[in-house]
C-alpha atoms as a PDB file:
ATOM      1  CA  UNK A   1     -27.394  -5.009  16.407  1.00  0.00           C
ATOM      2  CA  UNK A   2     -26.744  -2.807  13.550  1.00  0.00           C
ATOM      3  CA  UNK A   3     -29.951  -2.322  10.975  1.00  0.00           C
ATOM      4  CA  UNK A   4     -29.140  -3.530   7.179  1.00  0.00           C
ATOM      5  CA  UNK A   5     -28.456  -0.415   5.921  1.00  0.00           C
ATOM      6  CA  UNK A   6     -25.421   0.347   8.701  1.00  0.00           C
ATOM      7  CA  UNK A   7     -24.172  -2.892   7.650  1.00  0.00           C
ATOM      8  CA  UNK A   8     -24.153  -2.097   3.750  1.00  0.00           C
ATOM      9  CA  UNK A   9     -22.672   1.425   4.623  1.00  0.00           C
ATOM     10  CA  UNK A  10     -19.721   0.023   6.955  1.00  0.00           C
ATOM     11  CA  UNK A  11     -18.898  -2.928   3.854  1.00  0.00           C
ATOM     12  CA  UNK A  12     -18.791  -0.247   1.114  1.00  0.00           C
ATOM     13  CA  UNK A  13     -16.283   1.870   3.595  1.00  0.00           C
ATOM     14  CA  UNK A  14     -14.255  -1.148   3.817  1.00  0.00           C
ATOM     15  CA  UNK A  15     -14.486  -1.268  -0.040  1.00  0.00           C
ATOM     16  CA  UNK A  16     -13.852   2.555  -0.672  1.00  0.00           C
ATOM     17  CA  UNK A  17     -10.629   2.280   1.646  1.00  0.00           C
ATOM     18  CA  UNK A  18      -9.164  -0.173  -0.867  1.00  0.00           C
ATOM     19  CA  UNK A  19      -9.455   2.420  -3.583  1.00  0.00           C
ATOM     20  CA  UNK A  20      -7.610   4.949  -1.613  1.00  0.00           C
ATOM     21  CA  UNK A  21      -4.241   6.715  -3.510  1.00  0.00           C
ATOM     22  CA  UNK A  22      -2.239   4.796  -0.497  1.00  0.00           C
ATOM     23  CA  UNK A  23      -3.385   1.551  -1.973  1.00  0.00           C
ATOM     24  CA  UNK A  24      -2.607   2.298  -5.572  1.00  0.00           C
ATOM     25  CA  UNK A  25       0.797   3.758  -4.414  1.00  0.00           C
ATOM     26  CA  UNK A  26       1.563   0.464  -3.445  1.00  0.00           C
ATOM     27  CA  UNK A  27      -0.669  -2.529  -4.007  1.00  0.00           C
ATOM     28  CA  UNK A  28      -1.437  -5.263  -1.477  1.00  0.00           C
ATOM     29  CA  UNK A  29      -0.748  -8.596  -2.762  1.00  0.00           C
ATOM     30  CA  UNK A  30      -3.291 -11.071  -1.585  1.00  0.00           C
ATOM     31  CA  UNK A  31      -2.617 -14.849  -1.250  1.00  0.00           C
ATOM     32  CA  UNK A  32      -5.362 -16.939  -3.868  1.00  0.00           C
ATOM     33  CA  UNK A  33      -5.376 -20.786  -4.049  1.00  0.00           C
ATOM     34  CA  UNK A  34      -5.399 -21.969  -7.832  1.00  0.00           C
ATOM     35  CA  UNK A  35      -9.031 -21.597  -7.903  1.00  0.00           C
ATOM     36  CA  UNK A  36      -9.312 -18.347  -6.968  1.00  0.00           C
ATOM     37  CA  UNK A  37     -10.216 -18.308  -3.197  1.00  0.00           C
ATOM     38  CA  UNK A  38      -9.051 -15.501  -1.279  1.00  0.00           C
ATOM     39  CA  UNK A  39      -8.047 -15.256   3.107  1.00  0.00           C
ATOM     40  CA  UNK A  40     -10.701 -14.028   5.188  1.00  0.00           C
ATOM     41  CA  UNK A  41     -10.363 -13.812   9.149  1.00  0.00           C
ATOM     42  CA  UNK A  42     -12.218 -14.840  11.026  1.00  0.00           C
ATOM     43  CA  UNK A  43     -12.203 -14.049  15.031  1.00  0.00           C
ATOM     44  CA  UNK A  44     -13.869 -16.927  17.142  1.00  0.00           C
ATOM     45  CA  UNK A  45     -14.223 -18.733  20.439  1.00  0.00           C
ATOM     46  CA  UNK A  46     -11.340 -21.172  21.255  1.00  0.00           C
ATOM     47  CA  UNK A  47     -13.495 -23.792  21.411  1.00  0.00           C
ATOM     48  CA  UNK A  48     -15.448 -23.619  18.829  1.00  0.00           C
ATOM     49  CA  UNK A  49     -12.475 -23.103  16.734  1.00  0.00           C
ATOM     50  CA  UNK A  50     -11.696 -26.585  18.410  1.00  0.00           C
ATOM     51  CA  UNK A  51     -14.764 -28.151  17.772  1.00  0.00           C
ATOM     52  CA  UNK A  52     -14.455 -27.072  13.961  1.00  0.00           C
ATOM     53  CA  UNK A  53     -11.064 -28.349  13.865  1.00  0.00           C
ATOM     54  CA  UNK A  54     -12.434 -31.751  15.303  1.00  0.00           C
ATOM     55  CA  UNK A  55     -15.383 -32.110  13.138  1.00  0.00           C
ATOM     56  CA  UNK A  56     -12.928 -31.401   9.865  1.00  0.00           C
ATOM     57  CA  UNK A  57     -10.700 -34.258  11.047  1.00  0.00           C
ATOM     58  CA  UNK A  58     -14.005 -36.229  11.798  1.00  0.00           C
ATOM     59  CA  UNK A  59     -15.448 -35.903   8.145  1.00  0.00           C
ATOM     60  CA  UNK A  60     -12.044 -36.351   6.053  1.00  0.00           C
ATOM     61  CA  UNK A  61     -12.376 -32.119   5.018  1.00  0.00           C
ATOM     62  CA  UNK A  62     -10.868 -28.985   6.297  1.00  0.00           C
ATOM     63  CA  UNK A  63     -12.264 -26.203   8.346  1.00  0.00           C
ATOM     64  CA  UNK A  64     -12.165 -23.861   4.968  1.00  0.00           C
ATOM     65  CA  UNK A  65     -14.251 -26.443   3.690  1.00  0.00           C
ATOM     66  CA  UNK A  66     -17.103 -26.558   6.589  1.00  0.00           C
ATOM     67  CA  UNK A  67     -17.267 -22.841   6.679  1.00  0.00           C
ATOM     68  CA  UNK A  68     -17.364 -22.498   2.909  1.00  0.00           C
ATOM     69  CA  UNK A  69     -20.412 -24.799   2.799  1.00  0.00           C
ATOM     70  CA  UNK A  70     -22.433 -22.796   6.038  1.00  0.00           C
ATOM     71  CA  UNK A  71     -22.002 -19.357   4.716  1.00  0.00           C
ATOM     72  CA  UNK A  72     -23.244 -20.823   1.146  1.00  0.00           C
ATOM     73  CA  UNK A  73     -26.212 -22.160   3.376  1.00  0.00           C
ATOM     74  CA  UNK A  74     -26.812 -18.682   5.366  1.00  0.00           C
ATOM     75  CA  UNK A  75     -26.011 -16.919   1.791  1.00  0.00           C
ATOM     76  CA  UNK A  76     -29.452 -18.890  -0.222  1.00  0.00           C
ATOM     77  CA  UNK A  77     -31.413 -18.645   3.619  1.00  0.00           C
ATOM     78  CA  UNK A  78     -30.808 -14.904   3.406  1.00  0.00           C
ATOM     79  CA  UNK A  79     -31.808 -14.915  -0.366  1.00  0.00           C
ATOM     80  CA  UNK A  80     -34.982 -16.224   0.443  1.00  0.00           C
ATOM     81  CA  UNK A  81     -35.599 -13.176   3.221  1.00  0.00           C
ATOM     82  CA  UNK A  82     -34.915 -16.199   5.817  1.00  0.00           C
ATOM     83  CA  UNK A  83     -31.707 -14.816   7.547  1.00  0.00           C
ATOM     84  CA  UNK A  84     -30.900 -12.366  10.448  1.00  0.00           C
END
């Protein structure tokens, strides 16, 4: 696995790309709900997409929504020094 310091180099290479003269030439429009959340993909298992799919439908929310709520949970956990 890649140490914490590959990581935070390969994220602000992602970031520098978007800076690039090609983007300013012509600027990529992203889709945004009316509060301001933006796409991400996401690549994962057929079934656990699935079982996500399932457990939204279960609990009366969306997938967006369950996802949302366990990165927030990693995202404090890490905070903390509790993540890997």
């Amino acid at each position: 696995m890649a140490s914490r310091s590959e990581r935070a180099a390969a994220v602000d290479t992602v970031f520098d790309r978007r800076g690039s003269s090609r983007d300013k030439a012509s600027p990529r429009k992203r889709r945004a709900t009316s509060d301001g959340r933006e796409p991400l993909v996401v690549y994962m298992l057929p079934d656990s997409i699935k079982a996500l799919k399932i457990a939204a439908v279960e609990q009366d929310t969306t997938a967006s929504a369950i996802v949302t709520a366990a990165v927030d949970a990693w995202m404090k956990k890490a905070a903390r020094g509790g993540a890997k």
